[in-house]
N, C-alpha and C. Protein backbone atom coordinates (compact mmCIF):
# COMPACT_ATOMS: atom_id res chain seq x y z
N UNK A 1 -10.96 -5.45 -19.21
CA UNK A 1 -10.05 -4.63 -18.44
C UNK A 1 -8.72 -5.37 -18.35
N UNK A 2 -7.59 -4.72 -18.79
CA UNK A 2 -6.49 -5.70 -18.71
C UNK A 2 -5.62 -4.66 -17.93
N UNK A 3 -4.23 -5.00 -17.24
CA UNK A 3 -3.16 -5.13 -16.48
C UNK A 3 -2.15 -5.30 -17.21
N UNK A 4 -1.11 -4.17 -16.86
CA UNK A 4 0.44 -4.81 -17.13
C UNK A 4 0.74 -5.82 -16.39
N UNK A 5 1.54 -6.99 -16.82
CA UNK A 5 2.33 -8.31 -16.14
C UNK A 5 2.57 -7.98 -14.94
N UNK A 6 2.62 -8.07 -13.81
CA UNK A 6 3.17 -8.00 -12.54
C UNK A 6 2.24 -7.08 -11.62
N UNK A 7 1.48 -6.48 -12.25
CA UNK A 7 0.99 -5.31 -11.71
C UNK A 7 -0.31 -5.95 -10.60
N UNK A 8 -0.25 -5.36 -9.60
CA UNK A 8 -0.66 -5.56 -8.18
C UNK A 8 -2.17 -6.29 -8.36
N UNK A 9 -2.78 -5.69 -9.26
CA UNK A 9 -3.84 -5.93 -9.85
C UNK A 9 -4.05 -6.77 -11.23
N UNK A 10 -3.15 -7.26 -11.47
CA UNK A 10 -3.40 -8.35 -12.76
C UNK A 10 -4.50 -9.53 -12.37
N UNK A 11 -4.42 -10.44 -11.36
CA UNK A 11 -5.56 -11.54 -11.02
C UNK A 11 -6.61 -11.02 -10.23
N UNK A 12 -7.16 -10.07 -10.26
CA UNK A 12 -8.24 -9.18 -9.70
C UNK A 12 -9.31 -9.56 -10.48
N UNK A 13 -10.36 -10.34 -9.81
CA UNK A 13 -11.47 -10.61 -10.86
C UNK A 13 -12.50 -9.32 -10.95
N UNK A 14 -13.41 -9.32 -12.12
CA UNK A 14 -13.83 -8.14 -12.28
C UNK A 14 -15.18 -8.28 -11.74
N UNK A 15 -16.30 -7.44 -11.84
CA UNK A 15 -17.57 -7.95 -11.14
C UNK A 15 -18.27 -8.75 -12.38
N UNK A 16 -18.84 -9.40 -12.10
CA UNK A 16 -19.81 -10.77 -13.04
C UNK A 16 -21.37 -9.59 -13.48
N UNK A 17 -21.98 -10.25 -14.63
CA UNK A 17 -22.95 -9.75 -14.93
C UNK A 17 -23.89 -10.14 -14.05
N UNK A 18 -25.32 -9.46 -14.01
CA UNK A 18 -26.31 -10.15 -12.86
C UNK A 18 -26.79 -11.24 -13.88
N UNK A 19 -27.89 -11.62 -13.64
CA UNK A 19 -29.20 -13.13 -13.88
C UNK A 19 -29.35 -12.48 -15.56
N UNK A 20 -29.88 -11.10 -15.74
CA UNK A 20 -29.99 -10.80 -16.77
C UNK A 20 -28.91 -10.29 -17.72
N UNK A 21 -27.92 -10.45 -17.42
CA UNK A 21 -27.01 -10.56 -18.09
C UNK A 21 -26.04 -8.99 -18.05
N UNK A 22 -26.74 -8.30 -17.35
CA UNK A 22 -26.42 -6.35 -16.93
C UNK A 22 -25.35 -6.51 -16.55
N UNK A 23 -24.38 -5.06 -16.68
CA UNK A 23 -23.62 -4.88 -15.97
C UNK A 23 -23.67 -4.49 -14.74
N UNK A 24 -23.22 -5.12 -13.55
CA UNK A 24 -23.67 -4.38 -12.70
C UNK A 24 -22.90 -3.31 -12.16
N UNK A 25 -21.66 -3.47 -12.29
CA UNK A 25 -20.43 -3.13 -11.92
C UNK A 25 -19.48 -2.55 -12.67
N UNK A 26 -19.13 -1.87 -13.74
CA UNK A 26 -17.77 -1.76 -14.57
C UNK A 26 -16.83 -1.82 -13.62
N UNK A 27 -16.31 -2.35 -12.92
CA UNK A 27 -14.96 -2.13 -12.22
C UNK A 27 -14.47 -3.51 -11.52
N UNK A 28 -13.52 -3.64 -10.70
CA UNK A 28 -12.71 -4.76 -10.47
C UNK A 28 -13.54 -5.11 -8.86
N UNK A 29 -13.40 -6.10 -8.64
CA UNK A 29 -13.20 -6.80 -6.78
C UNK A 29 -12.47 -5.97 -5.89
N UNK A 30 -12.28 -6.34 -5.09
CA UNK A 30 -11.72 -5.72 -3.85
C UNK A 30 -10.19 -6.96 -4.29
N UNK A 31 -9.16 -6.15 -4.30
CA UNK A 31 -7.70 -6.69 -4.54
C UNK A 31 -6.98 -7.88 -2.86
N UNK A 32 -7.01 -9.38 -3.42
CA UNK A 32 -6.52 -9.83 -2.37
C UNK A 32 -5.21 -9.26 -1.67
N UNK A 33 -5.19 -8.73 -0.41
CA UNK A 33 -3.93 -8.07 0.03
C UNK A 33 -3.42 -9.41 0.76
N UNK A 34 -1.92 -9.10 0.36
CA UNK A 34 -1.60 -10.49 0.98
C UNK A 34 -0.97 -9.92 2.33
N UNK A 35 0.08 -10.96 3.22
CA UNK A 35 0.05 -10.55 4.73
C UNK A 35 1.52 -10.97 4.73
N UNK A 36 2.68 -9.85 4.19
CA UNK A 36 3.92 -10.25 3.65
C UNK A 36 4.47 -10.69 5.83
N UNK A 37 5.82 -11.01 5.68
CA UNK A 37 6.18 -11.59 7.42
C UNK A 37 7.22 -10.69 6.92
N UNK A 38 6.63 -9.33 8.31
CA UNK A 38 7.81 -8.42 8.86
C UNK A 38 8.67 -8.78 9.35
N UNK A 39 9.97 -8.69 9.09
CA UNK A 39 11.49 -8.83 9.51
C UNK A 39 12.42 -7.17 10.64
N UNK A 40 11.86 -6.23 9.57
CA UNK A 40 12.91 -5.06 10.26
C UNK A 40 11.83 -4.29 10.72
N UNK A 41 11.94 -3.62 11.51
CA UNK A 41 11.70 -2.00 11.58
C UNK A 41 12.42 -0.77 11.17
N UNK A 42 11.39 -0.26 10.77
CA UNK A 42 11.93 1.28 10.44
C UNK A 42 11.51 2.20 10.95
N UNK A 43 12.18 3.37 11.84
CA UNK A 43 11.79 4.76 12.30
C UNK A 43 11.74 5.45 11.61
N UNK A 44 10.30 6.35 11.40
CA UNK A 44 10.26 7.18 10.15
C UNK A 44 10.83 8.40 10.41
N UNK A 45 11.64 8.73 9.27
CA UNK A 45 12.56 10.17 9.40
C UNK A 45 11.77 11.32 8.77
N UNK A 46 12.15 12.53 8.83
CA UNK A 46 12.00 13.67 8.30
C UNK A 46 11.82 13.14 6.26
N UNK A 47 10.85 13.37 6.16
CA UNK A 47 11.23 13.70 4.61
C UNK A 47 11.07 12.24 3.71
N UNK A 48 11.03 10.90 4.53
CA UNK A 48 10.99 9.62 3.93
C UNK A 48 9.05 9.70 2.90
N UNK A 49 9.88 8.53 2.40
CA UNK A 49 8.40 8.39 1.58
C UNK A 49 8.63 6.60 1.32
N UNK A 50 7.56 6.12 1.27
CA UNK A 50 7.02 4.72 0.64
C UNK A 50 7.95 4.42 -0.12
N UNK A 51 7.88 4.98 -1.48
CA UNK A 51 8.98 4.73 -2.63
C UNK A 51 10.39 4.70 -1.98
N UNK A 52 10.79 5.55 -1.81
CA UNK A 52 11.98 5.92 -1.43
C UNK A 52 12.67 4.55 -0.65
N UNK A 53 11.79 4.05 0.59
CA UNK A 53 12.37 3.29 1.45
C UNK A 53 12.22 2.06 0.53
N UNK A 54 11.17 1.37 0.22
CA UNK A 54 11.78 0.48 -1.26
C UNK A 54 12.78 0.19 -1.83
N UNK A 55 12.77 1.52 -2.35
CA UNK A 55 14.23 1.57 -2.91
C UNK A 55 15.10 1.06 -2.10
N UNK A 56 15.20 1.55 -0.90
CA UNK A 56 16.37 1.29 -0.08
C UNK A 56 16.33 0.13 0.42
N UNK A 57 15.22 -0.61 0.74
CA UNK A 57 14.98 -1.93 1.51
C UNK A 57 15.29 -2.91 0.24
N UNK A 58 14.39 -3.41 -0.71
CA UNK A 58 13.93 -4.08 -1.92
C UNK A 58 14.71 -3.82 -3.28
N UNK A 59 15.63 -2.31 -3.48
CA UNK A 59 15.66 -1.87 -4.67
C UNK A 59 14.76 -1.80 -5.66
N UNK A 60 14.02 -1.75 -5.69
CA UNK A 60 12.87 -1.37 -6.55
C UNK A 60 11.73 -0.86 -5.86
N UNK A 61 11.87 0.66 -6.12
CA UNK A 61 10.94 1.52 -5.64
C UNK A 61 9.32 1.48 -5.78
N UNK A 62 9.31 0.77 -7.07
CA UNK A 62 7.92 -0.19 -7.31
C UNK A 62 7.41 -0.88 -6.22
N UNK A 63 8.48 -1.50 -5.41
CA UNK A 63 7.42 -2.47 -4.31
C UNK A 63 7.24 -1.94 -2.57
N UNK A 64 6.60 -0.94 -3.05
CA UNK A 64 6.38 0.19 -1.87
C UNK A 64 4.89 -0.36 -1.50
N UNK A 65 4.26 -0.90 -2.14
CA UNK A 65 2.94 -1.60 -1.94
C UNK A 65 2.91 -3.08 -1.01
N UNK A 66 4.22 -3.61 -1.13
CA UNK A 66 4.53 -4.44 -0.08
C UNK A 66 4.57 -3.83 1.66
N UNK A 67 5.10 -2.44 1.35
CA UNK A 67 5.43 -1.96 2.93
C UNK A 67 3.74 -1.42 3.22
N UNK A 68 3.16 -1.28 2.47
CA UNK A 68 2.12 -0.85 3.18
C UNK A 68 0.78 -2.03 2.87
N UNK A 69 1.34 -3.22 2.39
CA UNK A 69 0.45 -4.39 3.46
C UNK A 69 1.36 -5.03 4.80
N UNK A 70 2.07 -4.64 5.10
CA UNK A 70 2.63 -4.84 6.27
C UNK A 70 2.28 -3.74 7.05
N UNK A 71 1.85 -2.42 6.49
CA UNK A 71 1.43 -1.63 7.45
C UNK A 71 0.28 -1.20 7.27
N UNK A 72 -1.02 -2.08 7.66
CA UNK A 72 -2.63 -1.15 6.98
C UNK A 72 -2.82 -0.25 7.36
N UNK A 73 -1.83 0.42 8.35
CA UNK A 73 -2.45 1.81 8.77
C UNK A 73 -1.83 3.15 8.00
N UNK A 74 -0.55 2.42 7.14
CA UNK A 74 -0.16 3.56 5.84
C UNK A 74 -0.81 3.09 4.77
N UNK A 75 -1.42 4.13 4.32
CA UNK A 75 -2.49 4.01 3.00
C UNK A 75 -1.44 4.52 1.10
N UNK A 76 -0.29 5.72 1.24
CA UNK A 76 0.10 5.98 0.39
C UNK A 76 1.37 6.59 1.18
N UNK A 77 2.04 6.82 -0.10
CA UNK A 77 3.83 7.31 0.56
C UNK A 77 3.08 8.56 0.86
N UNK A 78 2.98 9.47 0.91
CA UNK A 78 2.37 10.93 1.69
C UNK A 78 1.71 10.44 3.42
N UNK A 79 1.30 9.51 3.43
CA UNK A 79 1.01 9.18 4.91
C UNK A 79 2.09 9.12 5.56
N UNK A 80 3.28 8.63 5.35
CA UNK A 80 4.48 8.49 6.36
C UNK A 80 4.78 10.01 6.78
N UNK A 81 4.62 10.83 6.02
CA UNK A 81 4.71 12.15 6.50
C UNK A 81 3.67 12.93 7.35
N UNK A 82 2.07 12.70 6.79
CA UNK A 82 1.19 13.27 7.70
C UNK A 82 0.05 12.46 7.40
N UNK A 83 0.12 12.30 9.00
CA UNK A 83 -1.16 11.59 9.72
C UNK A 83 -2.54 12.17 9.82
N UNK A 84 -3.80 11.99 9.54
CA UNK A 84 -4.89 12.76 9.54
C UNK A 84 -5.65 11.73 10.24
N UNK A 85 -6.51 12.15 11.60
CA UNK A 85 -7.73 11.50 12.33
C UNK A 85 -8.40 12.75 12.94
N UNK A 86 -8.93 11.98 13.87
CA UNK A 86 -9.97 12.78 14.93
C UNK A 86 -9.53 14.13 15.12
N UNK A 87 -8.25 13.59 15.86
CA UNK A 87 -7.53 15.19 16.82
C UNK A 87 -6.84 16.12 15.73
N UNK A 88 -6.27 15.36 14.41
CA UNK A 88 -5.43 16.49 13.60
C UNK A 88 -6.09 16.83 12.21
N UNK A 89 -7.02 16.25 12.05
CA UNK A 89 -7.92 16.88 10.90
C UNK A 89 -8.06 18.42 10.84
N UNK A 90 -8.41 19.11 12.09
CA UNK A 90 -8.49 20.23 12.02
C UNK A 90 -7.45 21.42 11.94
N UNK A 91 -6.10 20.31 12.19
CA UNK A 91 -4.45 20.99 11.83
C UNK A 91 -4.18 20.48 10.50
N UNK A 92 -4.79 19.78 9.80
CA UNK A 92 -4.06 19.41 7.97
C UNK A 92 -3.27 18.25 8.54
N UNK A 93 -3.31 17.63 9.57
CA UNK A 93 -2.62 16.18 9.70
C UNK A 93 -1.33 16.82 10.45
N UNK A 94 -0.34 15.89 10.66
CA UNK A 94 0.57 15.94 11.52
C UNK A 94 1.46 14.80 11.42
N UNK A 95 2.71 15.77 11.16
CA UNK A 95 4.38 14.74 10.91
C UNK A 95 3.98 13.47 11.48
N UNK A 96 4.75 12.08 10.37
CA UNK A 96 4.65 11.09 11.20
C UNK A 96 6.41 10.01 12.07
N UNK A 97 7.01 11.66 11.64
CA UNK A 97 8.47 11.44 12.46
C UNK A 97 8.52 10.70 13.35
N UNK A 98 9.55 9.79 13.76
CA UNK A 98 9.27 8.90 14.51
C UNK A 98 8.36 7.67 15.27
N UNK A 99 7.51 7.50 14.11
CA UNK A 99 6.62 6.35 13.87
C UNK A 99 7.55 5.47 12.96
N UNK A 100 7.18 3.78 13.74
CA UNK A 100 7.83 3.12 13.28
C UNK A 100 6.83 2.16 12.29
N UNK A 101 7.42 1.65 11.47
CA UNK A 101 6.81 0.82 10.28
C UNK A 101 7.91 -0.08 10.63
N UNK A 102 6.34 -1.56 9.37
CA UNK A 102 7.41 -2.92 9.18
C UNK A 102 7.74 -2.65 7.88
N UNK A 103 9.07 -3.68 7.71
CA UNK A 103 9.26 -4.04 6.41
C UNK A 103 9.50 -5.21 6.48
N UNK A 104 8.40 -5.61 5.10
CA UNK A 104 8.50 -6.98 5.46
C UNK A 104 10.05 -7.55 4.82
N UNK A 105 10.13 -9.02 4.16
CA UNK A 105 10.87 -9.74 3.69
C UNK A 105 11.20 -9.69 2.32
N UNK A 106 12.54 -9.45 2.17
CA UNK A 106 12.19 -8.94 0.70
C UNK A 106 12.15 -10.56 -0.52
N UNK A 107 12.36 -11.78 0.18
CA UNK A 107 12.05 -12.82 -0.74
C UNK A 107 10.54 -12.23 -1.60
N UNK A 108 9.48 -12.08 0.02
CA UNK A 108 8.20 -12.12 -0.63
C UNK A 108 7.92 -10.55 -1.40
N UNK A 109 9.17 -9.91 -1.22
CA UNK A 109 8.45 -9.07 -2.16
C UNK A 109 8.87 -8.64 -3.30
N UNK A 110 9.69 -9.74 -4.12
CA UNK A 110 10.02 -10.12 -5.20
C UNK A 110 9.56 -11.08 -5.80
């Protein structure tokens, strides 16, 4: 299984064969998330997305995966917009306007 250079997942070890030599697994480990050090906040607006703020924080819309190990509770750029749990599952989720996120540092996320 190989990775483009840089890609989030390049040193991801894969699963090992068992005793008899089987596969047990075709697929990768669980990806070390690292724990970038939040600097700013951001209030989420109407219409923002993951990428987008990247762009704007980092310039490179690629490292939108940095803002959301600073935030484990955003999973993909579509979460900053709608939230899904207990109470709004049964509404299709619900704006996440005015929820604030970190961003971390952009040394570490270059």
């Amino acid at each position: 299984m190989a990775f483009f250079k840089g890609s989030a997942y390049e040193f991801t070890p894969v699963f090992e064969p068992d005793d008899a030599g089987r596969t047990v697994f075709r697929g990768l480990r669980a990806r070390r998330i690292r724990k970038p050090e939040p600097v700013l906040e951001h209030t989420v607006a109407l219409k923002n997305r993951l990428d987008s703020l990247a762009h704007e924080y980092f310039a490179q819309s690629r490292d939108w995966r940095w803002m959301v190990e600073a935030n484990p509770d955003v999973l993909f750029p579509e979460d900053l917009l709608w939230r899904t749990d207990e109470k709004t599952v049964d509404s299709n989720g619900e704006e996440r306007v005015g929820h604030v996120i970190l961003v971390p540092r952009r040394v570490e996320a270059g």
